[in-house]
C-alpha atoms as a PDB file:
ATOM      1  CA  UNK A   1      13.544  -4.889   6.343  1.00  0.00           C
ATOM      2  CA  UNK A   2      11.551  -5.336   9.369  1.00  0.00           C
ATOM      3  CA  UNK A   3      12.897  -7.269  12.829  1.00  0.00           C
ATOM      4  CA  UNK A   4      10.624 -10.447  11.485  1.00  0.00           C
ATOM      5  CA  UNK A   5       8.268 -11.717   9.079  1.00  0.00           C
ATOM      6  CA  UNK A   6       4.563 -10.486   9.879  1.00  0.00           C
ATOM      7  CA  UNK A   7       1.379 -10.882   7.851  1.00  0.00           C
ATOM      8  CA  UNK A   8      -0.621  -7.644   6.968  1.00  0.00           C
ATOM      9  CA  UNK A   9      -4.063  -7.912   5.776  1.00  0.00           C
ATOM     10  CA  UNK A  10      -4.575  -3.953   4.970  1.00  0.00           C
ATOM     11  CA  UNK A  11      -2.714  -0.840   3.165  1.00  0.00           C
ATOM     12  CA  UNK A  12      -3.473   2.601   2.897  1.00  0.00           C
ATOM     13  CA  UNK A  13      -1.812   5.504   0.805  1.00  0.00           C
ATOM     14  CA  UNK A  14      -1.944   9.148   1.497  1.00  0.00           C
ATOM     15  CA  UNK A  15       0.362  10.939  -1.178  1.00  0.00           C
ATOM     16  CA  UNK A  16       0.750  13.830  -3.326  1.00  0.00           C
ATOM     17  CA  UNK A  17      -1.625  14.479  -5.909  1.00  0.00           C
ATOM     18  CA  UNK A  18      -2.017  14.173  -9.884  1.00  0.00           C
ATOM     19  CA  UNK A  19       0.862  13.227 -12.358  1.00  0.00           C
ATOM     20  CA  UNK A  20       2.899  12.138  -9.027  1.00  0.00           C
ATOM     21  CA  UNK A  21       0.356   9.043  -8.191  1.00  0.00           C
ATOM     22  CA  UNK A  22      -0.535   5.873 -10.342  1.00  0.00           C
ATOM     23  CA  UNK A  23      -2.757   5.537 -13.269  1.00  0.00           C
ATOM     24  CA  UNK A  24      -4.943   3.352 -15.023  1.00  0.00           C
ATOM     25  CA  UNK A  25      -6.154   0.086 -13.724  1.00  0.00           C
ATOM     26  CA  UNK A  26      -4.635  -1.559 -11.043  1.00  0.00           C
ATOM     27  CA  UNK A  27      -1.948   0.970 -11.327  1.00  0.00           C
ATOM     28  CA  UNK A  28      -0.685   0.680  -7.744  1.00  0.00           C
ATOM     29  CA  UNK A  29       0.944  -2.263  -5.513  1.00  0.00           C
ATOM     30  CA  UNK A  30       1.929  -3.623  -2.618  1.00  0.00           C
ATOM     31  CA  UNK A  31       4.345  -6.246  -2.781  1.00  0.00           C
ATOM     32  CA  UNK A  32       6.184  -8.168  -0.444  1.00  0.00           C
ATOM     33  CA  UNK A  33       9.240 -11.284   0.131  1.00  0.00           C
ATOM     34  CA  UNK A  34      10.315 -13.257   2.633  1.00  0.00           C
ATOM     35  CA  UNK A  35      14.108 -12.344   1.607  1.00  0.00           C
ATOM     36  CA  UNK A  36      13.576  -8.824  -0.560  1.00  0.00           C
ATOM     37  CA  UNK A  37      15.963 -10.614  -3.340  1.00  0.00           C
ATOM     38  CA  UNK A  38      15.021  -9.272  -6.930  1.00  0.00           C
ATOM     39  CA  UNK A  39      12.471 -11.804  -8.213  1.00  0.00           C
ATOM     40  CA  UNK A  40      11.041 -13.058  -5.073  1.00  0.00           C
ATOM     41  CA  UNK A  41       8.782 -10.211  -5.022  1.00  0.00           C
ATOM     42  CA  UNK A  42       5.230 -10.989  -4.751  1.00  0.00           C
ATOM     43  CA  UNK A  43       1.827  -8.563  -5.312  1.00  0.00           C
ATOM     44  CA  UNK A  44      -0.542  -8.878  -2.810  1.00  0.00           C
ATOM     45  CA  UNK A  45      -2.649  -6.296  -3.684  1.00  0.00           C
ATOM     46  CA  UNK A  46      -3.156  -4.405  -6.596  1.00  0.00           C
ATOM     47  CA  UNK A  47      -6.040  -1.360  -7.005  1.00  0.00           C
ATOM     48  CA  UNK A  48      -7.328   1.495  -9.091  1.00  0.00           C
ATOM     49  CA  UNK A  49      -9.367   3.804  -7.008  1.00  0.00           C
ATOM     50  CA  UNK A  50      -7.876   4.029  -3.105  1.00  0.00           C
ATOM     51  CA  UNK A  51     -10.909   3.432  -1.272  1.00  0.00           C
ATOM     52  CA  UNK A  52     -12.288   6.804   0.355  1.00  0.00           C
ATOM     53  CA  UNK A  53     -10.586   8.442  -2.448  1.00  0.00           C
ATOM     54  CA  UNK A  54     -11.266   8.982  -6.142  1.00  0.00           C
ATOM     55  CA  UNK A  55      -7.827   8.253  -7.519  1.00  0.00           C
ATOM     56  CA  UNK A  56      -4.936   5.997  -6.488  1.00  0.00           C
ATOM     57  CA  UNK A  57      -3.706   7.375  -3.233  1.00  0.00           C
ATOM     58  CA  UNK A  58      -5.436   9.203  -0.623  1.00  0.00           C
ATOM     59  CA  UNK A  59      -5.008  12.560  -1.145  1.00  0.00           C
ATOM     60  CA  UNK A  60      -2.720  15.075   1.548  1.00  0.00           C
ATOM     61  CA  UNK A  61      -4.884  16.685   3.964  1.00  0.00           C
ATOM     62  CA  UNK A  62      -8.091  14.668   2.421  1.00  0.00           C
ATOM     63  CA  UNK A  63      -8.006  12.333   5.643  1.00  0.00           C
ATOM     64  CA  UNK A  64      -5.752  13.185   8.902  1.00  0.00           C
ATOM     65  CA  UNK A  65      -3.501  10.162   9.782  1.00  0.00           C
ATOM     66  CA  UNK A  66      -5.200   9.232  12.870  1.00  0.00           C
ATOM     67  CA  UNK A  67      -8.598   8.924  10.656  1.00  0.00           C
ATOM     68  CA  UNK A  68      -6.697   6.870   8.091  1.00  0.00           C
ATOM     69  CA  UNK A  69      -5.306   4.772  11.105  1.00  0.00           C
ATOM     70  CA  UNK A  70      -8.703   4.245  12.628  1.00  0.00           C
ATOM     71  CA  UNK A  71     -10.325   2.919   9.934  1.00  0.00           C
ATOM     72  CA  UNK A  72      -7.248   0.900   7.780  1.00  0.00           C
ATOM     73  CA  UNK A  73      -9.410  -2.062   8.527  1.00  0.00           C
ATOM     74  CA  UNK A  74     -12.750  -0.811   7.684  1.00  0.00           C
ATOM     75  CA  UNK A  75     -13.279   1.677   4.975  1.00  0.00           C
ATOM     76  CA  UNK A  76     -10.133   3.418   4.122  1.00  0.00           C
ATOM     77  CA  UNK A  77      -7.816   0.403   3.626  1.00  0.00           C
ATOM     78  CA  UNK A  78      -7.178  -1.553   0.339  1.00  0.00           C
ATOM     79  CA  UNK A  79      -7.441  -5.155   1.422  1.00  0.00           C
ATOM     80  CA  UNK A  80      -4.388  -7.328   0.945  1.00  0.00           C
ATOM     81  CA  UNK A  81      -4.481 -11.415   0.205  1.00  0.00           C
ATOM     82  CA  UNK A  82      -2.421 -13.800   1.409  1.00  0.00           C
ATOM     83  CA  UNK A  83      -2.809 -13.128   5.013  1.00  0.00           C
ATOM     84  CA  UNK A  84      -1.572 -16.421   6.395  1.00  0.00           C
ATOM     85  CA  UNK A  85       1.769 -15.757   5.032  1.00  0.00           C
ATOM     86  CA  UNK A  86       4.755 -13.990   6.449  1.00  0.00           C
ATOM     87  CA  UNK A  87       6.979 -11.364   5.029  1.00  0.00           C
ATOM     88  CA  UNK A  88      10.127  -9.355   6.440  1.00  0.00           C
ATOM     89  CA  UNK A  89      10.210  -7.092   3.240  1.00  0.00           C
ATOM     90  CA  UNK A  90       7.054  -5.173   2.010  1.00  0.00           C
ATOM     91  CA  UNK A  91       7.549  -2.216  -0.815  1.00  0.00           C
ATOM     92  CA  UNK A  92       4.890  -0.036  -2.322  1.00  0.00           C
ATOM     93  CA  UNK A  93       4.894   1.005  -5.974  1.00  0.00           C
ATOM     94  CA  UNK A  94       2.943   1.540  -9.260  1.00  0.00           C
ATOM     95  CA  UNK A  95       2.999   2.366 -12.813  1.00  0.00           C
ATOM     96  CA  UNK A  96       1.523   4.891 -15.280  1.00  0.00           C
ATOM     97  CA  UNK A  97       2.386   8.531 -13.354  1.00  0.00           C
ATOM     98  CA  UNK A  98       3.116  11.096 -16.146  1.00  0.00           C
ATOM     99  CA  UNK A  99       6.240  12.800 -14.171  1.00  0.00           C
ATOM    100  CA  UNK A 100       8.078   9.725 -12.746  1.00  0.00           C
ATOM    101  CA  UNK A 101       8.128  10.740  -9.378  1.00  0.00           C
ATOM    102  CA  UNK A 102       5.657   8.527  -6.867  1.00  0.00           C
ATOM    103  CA  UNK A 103       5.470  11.095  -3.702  1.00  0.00           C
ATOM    104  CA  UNK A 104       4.019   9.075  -0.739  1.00  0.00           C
ATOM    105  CA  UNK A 105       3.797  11.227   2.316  1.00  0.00           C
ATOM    106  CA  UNK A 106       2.221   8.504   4.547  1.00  0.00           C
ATOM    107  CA  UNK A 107       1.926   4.574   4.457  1.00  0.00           C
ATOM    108  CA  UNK A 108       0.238   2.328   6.262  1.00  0.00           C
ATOM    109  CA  UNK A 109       0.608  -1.404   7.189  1.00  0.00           C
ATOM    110  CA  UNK A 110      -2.344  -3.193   9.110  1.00  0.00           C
ATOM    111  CA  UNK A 111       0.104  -6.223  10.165  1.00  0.00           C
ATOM    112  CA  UNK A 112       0.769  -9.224  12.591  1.00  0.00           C
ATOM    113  CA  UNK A 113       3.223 -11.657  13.725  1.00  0.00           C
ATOM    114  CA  UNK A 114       1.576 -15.059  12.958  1.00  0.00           C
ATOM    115  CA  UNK A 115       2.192 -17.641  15.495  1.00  0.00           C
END
């Protein structure tokens, strides 16, 4: 859990490659709750294709982290809705990997405390 609630308006993924990433379409999530109790979960943004990437994730070593960093809110971040709401729990997930193992190296949060 984070210290407070914030609103995040952009995501990015850099992970492992192939059957350890999700598949088909919108195969990969963010979610997020104001308490993190099961069933209070909800998606605020679902994609395919990572953008600046052809699959789900960004691949490791495709972008440096300070690249991915400086540009979450341009061209390398998947766009998130509900922005004018608050959450203290955010998780990342997806479906449809062949191996069952998701292996995110990096993850990134574009997020504010609303006021």
């Amino acid at each position: 859990a984070l210290p407070q609630a914030v609103s995040c308006t952009h995501t990015a993924v850099i992970g492992w490659s192939g059957s350890h990433m999700p598949s088909g379409s919108n195969g990969a999530y963010v979610q997020a709750s104001a308490d993190g109790t099961s069933g209070s979960w909800t998606t605020v943004g679902q994609w395919t294709n990572h953008p600046g990437a052809s699959q789900a994730y960004i691949h490791l070593g495709e972008y440096s982290v300070s690249d991915v960093d400086s540009r979450l809110t341009s061209d390398l971040g998947v766009t998130l809705s509900g922005s004018n709401n608050a959450y203290k729990y955010w998780r990342v997930g997806g479906t449809g990997w062949t191996n069952g193992w998701m292996l995110i190296m990096e993850w990134f949060l574009a997020c504010s405390v609303l006021v």
